[in-house]
N, C-alpha and C. Protein backbone atom coordinates (compact mmCIF):
# COMPACT_ATOMS: atom_id res chain seq x y z
N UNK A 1 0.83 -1.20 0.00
CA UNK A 1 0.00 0.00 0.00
C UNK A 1 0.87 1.25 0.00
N UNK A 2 0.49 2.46 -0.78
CA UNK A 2 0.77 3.72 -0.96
C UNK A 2 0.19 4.31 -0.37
N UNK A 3 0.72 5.65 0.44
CA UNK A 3 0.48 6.71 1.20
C UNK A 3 0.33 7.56 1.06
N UNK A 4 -0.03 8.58 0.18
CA UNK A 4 0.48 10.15 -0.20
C UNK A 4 -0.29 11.51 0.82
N UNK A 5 0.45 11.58 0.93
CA UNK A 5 0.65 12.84 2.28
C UNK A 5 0.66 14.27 1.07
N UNK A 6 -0.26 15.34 1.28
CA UNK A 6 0.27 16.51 0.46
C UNK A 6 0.13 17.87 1.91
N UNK A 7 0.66 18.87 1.38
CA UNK A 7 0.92 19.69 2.14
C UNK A 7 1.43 21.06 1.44
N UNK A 8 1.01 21.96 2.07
CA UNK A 8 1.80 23.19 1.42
C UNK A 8 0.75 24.33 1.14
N UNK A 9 -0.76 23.63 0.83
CA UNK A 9 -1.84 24.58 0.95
C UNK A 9 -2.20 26.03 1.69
N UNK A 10 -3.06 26.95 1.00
CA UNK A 10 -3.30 27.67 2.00
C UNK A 10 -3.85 28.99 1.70
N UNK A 11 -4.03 30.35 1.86
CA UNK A 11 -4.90 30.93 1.56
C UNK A 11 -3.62 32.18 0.83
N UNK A 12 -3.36 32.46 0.02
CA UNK A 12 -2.24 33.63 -1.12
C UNK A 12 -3.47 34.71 -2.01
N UNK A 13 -2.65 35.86 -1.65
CA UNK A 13 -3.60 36.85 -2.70
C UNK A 13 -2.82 36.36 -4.12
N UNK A 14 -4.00 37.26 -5.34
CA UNK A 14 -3.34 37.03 -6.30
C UNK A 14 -2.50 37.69 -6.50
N UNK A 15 -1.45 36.59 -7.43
CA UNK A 15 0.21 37.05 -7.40
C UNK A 15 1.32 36.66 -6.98
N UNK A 16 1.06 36.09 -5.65
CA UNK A 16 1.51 35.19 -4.99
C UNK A 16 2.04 33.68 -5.75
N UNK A 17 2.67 32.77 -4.54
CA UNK A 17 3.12 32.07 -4.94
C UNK A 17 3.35 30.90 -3.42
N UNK A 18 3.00 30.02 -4.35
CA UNK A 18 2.70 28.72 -3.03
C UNK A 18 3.31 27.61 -3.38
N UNK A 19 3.99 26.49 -2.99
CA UNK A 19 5.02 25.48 -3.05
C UNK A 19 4.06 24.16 -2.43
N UNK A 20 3.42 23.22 -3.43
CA UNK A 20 2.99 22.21 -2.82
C UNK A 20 3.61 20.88 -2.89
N UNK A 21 3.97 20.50 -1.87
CA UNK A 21 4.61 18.62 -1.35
C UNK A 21 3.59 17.84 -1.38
N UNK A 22 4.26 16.59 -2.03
CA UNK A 22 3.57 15.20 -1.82
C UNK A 22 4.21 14.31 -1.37
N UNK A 23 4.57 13.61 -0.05
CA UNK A 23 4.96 12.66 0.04
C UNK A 23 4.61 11.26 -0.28
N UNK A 24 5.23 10.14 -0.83
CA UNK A 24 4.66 8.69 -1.18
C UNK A 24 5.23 8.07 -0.08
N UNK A 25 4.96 7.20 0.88
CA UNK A 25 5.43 6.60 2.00
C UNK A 25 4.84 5.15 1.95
N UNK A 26 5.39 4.05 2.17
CA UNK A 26 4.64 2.71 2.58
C UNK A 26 5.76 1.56 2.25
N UNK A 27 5.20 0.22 2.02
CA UNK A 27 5.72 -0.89 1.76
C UNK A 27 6.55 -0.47 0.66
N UNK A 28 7.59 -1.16 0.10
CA UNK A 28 8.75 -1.67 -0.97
C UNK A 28 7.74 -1.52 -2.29
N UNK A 29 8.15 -0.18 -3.12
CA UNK A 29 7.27 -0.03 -4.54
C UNK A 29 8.15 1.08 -4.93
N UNK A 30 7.66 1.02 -6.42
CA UNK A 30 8.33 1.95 -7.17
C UNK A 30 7.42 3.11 -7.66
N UNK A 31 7.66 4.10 -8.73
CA UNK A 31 6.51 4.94 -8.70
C UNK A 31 6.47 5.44 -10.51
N UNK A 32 6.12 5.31 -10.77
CA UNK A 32 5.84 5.36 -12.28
C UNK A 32 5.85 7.26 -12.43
N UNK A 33 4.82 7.64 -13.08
CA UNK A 33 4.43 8.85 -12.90
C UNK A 33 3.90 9.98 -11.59
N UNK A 34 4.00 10.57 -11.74
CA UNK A 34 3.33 11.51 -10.62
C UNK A 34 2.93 12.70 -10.80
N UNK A 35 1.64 13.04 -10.33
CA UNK A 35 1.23 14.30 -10.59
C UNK A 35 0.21 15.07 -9.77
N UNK A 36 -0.25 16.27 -10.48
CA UNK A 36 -1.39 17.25 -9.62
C UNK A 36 -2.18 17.81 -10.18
N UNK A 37 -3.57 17.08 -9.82
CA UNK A 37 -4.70 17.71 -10.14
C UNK A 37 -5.48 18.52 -9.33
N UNK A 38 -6.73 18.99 -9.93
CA UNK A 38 -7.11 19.89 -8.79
C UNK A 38 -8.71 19.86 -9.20
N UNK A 39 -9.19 20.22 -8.35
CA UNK A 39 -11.18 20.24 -8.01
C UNK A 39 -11.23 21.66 -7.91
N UNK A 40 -12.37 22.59 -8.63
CA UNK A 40 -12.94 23.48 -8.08
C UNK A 40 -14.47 23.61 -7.86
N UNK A 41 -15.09 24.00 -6.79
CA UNK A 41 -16.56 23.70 -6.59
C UNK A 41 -17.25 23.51 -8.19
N UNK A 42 -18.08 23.20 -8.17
CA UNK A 42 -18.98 22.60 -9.31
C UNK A 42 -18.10 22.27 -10.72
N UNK A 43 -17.10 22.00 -10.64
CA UNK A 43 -16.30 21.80 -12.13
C UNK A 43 -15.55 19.88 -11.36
N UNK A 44 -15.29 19.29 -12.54
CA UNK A 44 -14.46 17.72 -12.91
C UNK A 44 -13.19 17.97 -12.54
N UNK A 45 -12.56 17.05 -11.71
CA UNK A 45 -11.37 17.04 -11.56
C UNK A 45 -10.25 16.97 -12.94
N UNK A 46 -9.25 17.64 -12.74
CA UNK A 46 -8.52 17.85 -14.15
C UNK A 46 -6.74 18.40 -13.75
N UNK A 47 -6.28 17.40 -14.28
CA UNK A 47 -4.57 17.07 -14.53
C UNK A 47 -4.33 18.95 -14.61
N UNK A 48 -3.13 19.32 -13.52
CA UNK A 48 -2.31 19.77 -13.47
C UNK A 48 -0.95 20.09 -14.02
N UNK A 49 -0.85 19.19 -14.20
CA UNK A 49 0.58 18.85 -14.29
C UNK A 49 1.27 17.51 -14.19
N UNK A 50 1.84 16.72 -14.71
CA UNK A 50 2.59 15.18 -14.17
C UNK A 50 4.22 15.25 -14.30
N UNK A 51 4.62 14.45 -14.08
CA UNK A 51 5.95 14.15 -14.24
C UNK A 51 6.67 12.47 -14.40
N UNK A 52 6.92 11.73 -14.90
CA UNK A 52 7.70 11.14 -15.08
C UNK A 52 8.91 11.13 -14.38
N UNK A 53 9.08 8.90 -14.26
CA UNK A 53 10.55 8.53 -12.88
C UNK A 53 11.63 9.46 -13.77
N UNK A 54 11.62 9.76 -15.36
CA UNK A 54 13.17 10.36 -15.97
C UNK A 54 12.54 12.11 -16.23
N UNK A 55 11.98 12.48 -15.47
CA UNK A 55 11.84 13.57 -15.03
C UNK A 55 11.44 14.48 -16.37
N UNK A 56 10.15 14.11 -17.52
CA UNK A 56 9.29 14.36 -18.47
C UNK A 56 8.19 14.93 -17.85
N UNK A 57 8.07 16.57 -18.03
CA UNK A 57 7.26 17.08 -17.43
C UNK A 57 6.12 17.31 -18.38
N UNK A 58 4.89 17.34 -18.44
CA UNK A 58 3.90 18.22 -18.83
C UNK A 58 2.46 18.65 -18.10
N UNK A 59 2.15 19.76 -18.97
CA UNK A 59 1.15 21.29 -17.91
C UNK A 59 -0.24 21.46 -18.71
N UNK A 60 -0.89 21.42 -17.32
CA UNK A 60 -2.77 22.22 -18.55
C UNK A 60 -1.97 23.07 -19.36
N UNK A 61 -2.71 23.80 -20.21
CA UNK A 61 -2.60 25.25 -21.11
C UNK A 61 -2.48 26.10 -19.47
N UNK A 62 -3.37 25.83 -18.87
CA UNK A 62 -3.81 27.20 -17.75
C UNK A 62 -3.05 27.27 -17.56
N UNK A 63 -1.69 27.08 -16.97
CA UNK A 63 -0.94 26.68 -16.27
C UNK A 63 0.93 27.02 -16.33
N UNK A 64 0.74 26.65 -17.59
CA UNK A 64 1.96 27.07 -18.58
C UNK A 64 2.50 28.02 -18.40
N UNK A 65 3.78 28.28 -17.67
CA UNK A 65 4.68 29.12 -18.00
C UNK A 65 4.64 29.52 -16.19
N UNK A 66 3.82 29.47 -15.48
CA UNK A 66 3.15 29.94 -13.93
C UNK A 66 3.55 28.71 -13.04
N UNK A 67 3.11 27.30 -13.20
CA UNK A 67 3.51 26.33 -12.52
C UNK A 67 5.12 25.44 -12.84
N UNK A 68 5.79 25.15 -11.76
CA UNK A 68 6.51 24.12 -11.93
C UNK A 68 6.48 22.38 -11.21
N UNK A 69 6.47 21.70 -12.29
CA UNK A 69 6.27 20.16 -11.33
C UNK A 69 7.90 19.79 -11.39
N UNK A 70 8.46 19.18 -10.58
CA UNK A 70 9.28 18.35 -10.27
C UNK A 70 9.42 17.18 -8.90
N UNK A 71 10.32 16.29 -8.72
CA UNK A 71 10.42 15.34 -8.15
C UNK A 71 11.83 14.94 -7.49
N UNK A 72 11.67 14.41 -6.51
CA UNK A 72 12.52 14.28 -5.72
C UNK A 72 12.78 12.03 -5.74
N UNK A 73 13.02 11.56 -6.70
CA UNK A 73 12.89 9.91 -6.91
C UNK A 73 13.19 9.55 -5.83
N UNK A 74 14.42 9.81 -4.61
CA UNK A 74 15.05 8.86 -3.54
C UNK A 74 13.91 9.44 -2.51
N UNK A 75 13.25 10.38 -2.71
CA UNK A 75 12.48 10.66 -1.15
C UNK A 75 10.96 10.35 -1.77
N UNK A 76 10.69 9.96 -3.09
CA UNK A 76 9.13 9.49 -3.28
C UNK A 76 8.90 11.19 -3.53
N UNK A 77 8.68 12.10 -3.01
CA UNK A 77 8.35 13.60 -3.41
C UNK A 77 8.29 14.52 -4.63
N UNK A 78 6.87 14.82 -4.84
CA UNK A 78 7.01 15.61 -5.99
C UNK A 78 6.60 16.71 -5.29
N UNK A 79 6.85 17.75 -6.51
CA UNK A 79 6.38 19.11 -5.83
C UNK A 79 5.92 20.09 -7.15
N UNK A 80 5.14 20.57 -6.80
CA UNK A 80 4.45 21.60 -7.40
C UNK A 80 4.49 23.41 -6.86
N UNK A 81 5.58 23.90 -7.80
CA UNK A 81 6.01 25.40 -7.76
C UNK A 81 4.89 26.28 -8.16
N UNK A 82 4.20 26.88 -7.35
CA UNK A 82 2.94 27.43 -7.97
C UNK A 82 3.29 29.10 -8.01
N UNK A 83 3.41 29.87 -9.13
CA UNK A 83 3.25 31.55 -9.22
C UNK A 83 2.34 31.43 -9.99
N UNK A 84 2.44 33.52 -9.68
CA UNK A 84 1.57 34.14 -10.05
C UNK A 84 -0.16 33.91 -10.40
N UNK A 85 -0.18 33.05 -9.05
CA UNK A 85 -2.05 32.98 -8.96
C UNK A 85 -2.68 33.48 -9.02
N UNK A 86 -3.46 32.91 -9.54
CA UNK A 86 -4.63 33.91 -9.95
C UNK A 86 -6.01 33.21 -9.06
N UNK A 87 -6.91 33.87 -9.01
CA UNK A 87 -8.62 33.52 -8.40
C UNK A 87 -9.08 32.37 -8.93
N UNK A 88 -8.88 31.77 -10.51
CA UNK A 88 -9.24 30.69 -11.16
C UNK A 88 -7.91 29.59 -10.79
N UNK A 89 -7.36 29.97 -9.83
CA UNK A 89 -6.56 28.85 -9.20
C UNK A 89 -7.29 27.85 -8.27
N UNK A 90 -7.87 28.75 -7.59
CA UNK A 90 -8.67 28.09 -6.56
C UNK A 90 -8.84 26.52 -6.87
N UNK A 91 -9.06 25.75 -5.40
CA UNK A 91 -9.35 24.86 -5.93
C UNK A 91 -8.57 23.57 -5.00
N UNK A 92 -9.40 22.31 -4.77
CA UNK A 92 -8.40 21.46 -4.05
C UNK A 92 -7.58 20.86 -4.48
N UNK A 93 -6.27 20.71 -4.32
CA UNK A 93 -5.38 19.91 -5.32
C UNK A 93 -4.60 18.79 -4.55
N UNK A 94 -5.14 17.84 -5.40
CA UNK A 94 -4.99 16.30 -5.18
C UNK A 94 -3.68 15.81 -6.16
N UNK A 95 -2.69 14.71 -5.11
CA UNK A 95 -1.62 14.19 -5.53
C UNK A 95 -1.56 13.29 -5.96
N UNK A 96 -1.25 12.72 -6.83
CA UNK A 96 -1.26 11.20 -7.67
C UNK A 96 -0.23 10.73 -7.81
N UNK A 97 0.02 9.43 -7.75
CA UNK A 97 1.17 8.21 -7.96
C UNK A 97 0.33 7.05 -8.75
N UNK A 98 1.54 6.76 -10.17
CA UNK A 98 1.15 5.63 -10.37
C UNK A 98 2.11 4.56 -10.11
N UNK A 99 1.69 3.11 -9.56
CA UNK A 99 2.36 2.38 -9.23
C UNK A 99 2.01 0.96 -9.90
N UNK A 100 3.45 0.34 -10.75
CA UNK A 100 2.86 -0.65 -11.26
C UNK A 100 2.03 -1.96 -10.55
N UNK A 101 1.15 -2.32 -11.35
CA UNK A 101 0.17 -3.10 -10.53
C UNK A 101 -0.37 -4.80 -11.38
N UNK A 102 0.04 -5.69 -10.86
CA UNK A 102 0.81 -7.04 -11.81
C UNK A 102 0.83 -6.94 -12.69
N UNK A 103 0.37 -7.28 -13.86
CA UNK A 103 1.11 -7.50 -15.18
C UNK A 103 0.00 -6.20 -16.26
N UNK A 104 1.13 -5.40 -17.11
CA UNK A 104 0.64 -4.40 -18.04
C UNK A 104 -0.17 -3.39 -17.56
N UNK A 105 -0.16 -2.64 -15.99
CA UNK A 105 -1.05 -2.55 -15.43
C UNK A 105 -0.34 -1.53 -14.35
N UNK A 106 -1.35 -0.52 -14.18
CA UNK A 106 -0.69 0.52 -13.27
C UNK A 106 -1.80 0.55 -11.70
N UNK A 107 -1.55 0.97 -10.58
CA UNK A 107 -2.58 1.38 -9.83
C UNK A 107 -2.45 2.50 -9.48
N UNK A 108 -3.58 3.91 -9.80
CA UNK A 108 -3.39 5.17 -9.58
C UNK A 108 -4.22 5.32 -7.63
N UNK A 109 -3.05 5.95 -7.26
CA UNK A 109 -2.73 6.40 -5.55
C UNK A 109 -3.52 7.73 -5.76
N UNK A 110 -4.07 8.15 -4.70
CA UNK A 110 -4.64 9.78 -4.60
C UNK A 110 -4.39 9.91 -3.04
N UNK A 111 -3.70 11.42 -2.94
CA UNK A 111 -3.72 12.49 -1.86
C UNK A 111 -5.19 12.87 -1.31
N UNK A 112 -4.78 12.92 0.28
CA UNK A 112 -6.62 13.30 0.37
C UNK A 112 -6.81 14.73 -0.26
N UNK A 113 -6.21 15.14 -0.56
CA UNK A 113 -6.17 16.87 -1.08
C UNK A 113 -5.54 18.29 -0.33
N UNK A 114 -5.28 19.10 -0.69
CA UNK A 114 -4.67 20.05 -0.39
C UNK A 114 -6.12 21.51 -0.48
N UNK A 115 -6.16 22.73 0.09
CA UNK A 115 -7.05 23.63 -0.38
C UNK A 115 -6.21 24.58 -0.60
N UNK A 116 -6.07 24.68 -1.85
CA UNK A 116 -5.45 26.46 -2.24
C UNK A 116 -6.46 27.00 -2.83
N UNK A 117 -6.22 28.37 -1.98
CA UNK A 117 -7.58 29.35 -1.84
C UNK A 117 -6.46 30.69 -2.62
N UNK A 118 -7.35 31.84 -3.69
CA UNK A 118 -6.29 32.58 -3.86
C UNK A 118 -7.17 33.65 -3.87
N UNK A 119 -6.84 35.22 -3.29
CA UNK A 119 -7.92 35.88 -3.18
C UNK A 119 -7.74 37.14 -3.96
N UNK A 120 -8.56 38.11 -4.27
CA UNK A 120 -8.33 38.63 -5.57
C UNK A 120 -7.73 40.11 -4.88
């Protein structure tokens, strides 16, 4: 079993800039991809950002050029560099791990979520 711990949330005017952690913690596993999505009241959850174990990043459009994803492989940790927020940031953002899962086959891990709030 996989663990993911996120952290780093919290309430930034716009403009600002917020740094979110995910830790992966548990039994002997490896970690395929990793990434961050996010919820905002009445809208579908929707990819952030991911990253790849050889460190292949890609970003929503929204996102582009404002967020950075990277990863930390020996500590399980990714992280998400968040500037220049804006109000349509808002939103809970949930951490993902994929971990291979027996044969041809991945199992996707979720963070209970993070709340970044950004105020105008």
């Amino acid at each position: 079993q996989v663990q993911l711990v996120e952290s780093g949330g919290g309430l930034v005017q716009a403009g600002g800039s917020l740094r979110l952690s995910c830790a992966a913690s548990g039994s002997s596993f490896s970690i395929n991809t990793m990434g961050w999505y996010r919820q905002a009241p009445g809208k579908q959850r929707e990819l952030v950002a991911s990253i790849t174990s050889g460190h292949s990043s890609n970003y929503a459009d929204s996102v582009k050029g404002r967020f950075t994803i990277s990863r930390d492989n020996a500590k399980n940790t990714v992280y998400l560099q968040m500037n220049s927020l804006k109000p349509e940031d808002t939103a809970v953002y949930y951490c993902n791990a994929e971990v291979p899962y027996r044969r041809n086959s991945v199992f996707k891990y979720w963070g209970q979520g993070t709340q970044v709030t950004v105020s105008s």
